[in-house]
C-alpha atoms as a PDB file:
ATOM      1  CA  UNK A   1     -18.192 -58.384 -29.147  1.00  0.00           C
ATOM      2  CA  UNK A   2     -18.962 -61.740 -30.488  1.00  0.00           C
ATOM      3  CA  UNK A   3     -20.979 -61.657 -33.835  1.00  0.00           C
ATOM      4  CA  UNK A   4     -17.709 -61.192 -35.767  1.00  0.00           C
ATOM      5  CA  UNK A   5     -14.160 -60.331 -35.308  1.00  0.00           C
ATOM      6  CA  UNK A   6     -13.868 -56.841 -33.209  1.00  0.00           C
ATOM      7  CA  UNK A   7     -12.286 -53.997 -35.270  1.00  0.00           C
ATOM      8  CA  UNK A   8      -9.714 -51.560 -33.537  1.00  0.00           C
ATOM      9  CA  UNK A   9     -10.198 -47.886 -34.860  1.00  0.00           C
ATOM     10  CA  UNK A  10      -7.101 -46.022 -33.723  1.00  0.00           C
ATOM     11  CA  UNK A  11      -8.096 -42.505 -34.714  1.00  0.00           C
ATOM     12  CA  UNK A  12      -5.447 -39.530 -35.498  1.00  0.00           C
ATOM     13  CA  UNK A  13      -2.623 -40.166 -33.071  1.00  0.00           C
ATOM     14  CA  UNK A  14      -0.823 -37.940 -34.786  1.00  0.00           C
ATOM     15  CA  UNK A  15       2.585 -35.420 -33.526  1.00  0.00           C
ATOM     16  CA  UNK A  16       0.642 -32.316 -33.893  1.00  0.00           C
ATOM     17  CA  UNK A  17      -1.574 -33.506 -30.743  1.00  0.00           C
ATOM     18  CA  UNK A  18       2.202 -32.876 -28.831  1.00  0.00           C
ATOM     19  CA  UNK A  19       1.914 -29.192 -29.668  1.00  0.00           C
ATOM     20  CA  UNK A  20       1.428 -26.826 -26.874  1.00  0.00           C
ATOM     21  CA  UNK A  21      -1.486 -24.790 -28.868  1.00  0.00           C
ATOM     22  CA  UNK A  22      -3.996 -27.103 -27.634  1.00  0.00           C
ATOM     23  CA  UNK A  23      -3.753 -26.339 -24.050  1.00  0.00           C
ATOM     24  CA  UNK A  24      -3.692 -28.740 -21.323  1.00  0.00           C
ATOM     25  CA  UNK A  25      -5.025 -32.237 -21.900  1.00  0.00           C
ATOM     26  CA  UNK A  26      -5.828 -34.908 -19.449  1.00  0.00           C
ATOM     27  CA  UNK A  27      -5.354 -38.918 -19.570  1.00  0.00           C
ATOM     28  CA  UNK A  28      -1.559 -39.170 -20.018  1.00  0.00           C
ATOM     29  CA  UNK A  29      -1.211 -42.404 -20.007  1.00  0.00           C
ATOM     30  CA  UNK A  30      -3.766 -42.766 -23.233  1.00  0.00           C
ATOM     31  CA  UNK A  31      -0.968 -43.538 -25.539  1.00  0.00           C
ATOM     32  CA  UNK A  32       0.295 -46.175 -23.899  1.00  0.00           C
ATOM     33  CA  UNK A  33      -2.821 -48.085 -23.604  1.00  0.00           C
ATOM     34  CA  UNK A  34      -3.605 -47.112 -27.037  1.00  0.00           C
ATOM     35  CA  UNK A  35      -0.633 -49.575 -28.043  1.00  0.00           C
ATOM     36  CA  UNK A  36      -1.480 -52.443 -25.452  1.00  0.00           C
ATOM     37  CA  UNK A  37      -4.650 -52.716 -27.262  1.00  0.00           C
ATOM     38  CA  UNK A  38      -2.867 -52.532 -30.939  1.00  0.00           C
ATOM     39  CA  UNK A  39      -0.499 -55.377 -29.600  1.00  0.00           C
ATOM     40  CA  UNK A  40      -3.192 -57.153 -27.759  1.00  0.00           C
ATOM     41  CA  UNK A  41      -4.858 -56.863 -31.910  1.00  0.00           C
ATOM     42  CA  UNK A  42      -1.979 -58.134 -33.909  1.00  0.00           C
ATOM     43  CA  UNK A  43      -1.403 -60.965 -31.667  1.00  0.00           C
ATOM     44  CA  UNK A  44      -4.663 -62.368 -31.830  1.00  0.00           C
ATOM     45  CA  UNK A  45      -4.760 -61.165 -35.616  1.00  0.00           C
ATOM     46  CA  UNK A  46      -7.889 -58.972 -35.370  1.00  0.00           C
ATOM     47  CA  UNK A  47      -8.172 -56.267 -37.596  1.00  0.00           C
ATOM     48  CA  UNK A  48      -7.065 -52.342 -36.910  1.00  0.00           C
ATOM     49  CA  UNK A  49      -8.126 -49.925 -38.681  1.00  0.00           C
ATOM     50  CA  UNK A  50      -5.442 -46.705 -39.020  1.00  0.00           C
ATOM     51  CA  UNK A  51      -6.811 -43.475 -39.458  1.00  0.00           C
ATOM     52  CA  UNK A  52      -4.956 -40.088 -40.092  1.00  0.00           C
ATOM     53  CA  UNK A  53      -6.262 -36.278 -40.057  1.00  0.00           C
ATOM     54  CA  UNK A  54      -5.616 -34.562 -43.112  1.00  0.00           C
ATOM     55  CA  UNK A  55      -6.083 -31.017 -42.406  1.00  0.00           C
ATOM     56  CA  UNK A  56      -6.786 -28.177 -45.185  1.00  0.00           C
ATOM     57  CA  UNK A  57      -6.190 -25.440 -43.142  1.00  0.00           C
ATOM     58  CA  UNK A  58      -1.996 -24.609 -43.351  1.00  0.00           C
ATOM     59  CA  UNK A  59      -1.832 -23.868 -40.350  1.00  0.00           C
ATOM     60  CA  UNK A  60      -2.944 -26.438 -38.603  1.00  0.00           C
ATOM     61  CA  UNK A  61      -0.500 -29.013 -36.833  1.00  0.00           C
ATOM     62  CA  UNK A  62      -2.127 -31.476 -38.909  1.00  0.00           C
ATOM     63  CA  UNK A  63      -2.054 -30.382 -42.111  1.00  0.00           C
ATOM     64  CA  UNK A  64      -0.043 -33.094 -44.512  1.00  0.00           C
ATOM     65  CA  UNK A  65       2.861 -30.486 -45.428  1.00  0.00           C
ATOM     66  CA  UNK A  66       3.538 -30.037 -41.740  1.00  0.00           C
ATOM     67  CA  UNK A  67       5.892 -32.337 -39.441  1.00  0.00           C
ATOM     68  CA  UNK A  68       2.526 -33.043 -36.836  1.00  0.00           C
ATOM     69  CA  UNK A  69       0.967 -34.591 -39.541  1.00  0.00           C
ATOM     70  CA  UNK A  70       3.052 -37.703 -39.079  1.00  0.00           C
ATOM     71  CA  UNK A  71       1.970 -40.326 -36.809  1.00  0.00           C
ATOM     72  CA  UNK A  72       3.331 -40.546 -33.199  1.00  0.00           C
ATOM     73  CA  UNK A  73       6.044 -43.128 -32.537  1.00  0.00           C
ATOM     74  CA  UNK A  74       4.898 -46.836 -32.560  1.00  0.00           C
ATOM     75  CA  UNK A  75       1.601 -45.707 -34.259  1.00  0.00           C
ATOM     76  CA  UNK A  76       0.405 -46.316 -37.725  1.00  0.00           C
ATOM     77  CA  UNK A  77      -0.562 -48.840 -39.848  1.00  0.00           C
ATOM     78  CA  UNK A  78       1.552 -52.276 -40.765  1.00  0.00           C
ATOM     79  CA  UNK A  79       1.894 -53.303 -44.010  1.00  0.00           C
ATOM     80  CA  UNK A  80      -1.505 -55.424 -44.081  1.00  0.00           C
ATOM     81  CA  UNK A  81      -3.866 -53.067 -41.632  1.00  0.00           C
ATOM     82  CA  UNK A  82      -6.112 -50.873 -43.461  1.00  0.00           C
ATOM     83  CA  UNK A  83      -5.457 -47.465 -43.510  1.00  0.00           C
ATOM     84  CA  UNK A  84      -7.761 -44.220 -44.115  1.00  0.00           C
ATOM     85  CA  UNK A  85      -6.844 -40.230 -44.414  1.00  0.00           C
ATOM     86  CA  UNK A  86      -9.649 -38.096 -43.453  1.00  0.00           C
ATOM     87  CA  UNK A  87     -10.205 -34.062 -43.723  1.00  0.00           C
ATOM     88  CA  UNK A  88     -13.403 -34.026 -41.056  1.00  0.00           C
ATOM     89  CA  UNK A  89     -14.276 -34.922 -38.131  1.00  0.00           C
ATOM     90  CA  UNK A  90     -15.838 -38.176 -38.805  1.00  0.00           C
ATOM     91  CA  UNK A  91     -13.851 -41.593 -39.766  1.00  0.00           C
ATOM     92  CA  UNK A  92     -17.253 -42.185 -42.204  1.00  0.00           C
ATOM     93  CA  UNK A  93     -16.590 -38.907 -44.369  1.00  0.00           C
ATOM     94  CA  UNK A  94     -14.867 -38.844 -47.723  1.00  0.00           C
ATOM     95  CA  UNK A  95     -13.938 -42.449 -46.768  1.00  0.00           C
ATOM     96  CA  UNK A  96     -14.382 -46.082 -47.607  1.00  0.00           C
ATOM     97  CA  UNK A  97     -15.056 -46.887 -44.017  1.00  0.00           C
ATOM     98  CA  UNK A  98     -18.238 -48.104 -43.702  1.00  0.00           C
ATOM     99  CA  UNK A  99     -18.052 -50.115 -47.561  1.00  0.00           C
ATOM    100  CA  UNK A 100     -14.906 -51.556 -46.158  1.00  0.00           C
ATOM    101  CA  UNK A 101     -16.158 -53.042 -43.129  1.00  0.00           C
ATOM    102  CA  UNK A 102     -19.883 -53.942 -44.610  1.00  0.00           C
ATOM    103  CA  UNK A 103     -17.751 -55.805 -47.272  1.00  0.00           C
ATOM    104  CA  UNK A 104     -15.688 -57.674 -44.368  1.00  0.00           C
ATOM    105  CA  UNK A 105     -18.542 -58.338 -42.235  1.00  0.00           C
ATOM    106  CA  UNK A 106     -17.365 -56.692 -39.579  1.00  0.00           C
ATOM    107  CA  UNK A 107     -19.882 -55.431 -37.394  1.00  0.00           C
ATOM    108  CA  UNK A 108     -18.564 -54.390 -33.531  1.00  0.00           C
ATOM    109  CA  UNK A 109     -15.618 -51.884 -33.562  1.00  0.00           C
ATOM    110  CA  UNK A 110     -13.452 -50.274 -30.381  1.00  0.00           C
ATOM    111  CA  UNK A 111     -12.223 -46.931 -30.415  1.00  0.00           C
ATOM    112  CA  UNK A 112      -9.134 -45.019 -29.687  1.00  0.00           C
ATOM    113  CA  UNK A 113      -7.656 -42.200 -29.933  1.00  0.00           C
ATOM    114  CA  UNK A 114      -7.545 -38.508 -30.070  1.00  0.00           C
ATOM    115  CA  UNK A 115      -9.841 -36.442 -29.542  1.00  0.00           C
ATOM    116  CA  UNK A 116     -12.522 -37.871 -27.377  1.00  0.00           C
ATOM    117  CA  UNK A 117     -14.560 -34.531 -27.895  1.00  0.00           C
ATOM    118  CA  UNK A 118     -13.987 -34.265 -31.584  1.00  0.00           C
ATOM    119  CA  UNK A 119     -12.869 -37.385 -34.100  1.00  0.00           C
ATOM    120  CA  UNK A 120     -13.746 -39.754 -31.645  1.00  0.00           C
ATOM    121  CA  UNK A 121     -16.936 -38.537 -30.360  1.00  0.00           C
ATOM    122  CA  UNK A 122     -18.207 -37.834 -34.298  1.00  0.00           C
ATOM    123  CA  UNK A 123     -17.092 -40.784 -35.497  1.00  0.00           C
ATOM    124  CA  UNK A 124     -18.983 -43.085 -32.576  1.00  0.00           C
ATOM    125  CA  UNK A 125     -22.246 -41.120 -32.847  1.00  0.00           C
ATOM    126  CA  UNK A 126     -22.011 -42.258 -36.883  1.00  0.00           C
ATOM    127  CA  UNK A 127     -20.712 -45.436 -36.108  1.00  0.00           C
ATOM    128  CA  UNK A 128     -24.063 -46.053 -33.654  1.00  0.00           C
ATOM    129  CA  UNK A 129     -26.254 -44.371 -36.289  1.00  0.00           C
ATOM    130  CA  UNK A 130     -25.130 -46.699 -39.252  1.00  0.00           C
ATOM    131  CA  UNK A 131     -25.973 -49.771 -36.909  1.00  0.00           C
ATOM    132  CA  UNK A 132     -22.363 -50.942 -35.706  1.00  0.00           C
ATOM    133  CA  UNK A 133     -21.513 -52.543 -32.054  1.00  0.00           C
ATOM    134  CA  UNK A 134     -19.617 -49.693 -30.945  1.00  0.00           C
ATOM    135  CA  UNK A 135     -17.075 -49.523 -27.850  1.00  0.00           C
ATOM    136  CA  UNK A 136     -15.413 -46.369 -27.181  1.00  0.00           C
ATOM    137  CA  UNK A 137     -12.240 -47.024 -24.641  1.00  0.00           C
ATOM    138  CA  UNK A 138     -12.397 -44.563 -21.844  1.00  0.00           C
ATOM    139  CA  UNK A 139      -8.527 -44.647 -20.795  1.00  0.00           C
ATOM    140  CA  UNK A 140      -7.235 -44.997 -24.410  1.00  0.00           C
ATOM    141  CA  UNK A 141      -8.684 -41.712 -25.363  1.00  0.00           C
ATOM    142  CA  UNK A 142      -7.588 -37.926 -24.020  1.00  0.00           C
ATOM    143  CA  UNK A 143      -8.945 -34.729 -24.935  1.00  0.00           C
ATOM    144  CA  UNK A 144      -7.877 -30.873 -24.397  1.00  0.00           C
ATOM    145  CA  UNK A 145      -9.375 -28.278 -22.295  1.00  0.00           C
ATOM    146  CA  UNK A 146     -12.214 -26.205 -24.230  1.00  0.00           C
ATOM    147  CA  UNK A 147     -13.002 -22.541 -23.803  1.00  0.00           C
ATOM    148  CA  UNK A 148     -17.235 -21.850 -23.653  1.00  0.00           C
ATOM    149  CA  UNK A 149     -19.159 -20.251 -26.932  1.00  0.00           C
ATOM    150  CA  UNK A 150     -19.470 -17.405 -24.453  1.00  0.00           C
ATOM    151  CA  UNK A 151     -15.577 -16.820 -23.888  1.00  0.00           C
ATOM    152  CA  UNK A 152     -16.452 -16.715 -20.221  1.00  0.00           C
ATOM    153  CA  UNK A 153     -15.765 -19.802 -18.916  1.00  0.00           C
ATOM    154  CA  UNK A 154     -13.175 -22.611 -19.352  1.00  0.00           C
ATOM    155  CA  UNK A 155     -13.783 -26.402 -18.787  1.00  0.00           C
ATOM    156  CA  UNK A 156     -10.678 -28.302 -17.829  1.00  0.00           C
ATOM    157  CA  UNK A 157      -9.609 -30.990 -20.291  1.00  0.00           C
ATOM    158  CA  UNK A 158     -11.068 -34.022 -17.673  1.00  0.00           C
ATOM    159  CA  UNK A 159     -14.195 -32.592 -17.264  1.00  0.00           C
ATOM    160  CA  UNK A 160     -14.462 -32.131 -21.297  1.00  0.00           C
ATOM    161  CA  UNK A 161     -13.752 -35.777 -21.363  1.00  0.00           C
ATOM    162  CA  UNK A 162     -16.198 -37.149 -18.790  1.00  0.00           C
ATOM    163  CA  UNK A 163     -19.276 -34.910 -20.812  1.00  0.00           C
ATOM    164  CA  UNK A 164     -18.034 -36.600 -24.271  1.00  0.00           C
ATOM    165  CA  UNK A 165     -18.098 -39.793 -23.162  1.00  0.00           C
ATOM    166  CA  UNK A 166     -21.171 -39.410 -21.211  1.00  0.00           C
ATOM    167  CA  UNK A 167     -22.905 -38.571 -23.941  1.00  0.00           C
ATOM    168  CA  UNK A 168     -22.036 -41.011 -26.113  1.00  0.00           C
ATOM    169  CA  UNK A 169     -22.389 -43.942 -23.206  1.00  0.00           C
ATOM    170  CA  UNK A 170     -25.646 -45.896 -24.118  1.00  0.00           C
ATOM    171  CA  UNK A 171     -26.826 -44.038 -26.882  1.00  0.00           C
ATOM    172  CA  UNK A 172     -24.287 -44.481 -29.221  1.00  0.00           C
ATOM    173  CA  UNK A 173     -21.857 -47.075 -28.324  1.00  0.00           C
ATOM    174  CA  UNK A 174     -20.584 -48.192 -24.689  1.00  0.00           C
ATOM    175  CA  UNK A 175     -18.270 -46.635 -22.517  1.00  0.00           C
ATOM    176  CA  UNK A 176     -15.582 -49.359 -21.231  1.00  0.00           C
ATOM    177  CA  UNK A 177     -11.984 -49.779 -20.176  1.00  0.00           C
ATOM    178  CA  UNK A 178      -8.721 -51.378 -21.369  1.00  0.00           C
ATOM    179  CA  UNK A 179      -8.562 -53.564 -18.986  1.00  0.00           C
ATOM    180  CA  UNK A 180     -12.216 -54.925 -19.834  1.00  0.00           C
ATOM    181  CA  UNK A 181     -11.737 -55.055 -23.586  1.00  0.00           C
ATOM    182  CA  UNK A 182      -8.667 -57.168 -22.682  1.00  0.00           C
ATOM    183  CA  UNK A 183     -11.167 -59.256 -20.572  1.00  0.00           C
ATOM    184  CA  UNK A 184     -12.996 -59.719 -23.417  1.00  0.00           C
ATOM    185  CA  UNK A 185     -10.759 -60.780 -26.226  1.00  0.00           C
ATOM    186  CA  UNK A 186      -9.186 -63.062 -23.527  1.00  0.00           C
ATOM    187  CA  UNK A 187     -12.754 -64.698 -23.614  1.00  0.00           C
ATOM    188  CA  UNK A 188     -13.184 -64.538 -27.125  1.00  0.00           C
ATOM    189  CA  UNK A 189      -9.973 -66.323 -27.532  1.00  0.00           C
ATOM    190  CA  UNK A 190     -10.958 -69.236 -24.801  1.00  0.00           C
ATOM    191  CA  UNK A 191     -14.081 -69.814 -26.889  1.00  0.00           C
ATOM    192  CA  UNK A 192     -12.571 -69.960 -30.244  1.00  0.00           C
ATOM    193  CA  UNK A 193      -9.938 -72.748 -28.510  1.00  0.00           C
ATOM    194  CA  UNK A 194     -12.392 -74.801 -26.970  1.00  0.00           C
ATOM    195  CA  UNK A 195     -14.514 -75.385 -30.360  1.00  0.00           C
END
């Protein structure tokens, strides 16, 4: 994380992830260290990047003319933090993502969010693809429980979790914590003062 200012991606923390159609989801807490990290951003004026699920199907939560479209309390973008709607999975999609942060040099980005399985895990395998520093936040990210393509067996919402980010862990970005990404802006920040 030291080539150029890290980028936060907070992806789709949106109401409609509150709804009860999901099923059960694990990391409770993912939320709240979701927003230490946004804090932890704006204090040391890094850039966040905001991004917001636009879904076409009507009945989805997430769909713009439904109330789970909005963002969750304390979430979305400040007047000056860059801001993207998307209708897919991935962040890079019908987006000026990756122009945005070619044109701003930016080159290492952590992830957030919801879901680890879905928007996050799609938008890290792209991010890795297209060449970016990518850190995926293991406790700032929560996922639901998935029924198999056979409709025979169910995989809890932790276990779900675990696979995503093992599969993504050295092959598309790195898997890490809050409290080490904290660690490392801390260090970041030492450097910068002693030059």
């Amino acid at each position: 994380m030291t080539k150029s200012r890290p980028v936060l991606v907070v992806i789709d923390v949106q109401k409609g992830f509150n709804q009860p159609i999901w099923g059960k989801r694990n990391n409770p807490h993912a939320e709240k260290q979701m927003l230490t990290l946004i804090e932890e951003w704006r204090k040391q004026d890094y850039p966040i990047i905001h991004v917001q699920h636009a879904s076409k199907n009507p009945d989805s939560p997430l769909h713009p003319a439904n109330p789970g479209f909005q963002f969750q309390e304390g979430f979305g973008p400040n007047e000056d933090e860059y801001f993207i709607r998307k209708s897919v999975n991935s962040c890079f999609i019908g987006t000026e993502l990756d122009s945005y942060l070619k044109a701003n040099g930016y080159e290492t980005l952590v992830i957030v969010g919801l879901t680890t399985n879905h928007c996050v895990s799609t938008t890290v395998r792209m991010a890795g693809n297209l060449g970016y520093r990518v850190y995926v936040v293991h406790d700032a990210t929560a996922c639901f429980e998935r029924e198999s393509y056979d409709g025979v067996t169910r995989y809890d919402a932790e276990t779900v979790h675990q696979l995503a980010l093992a599969s993504l862990h050295g092959e598309f970005g790195e898997v890490v914590s809050t409290e080490q990404v904290l660690d490392v802006v801390k260090a970041l920040k030492e450097q910068n003062m002693l030059r």
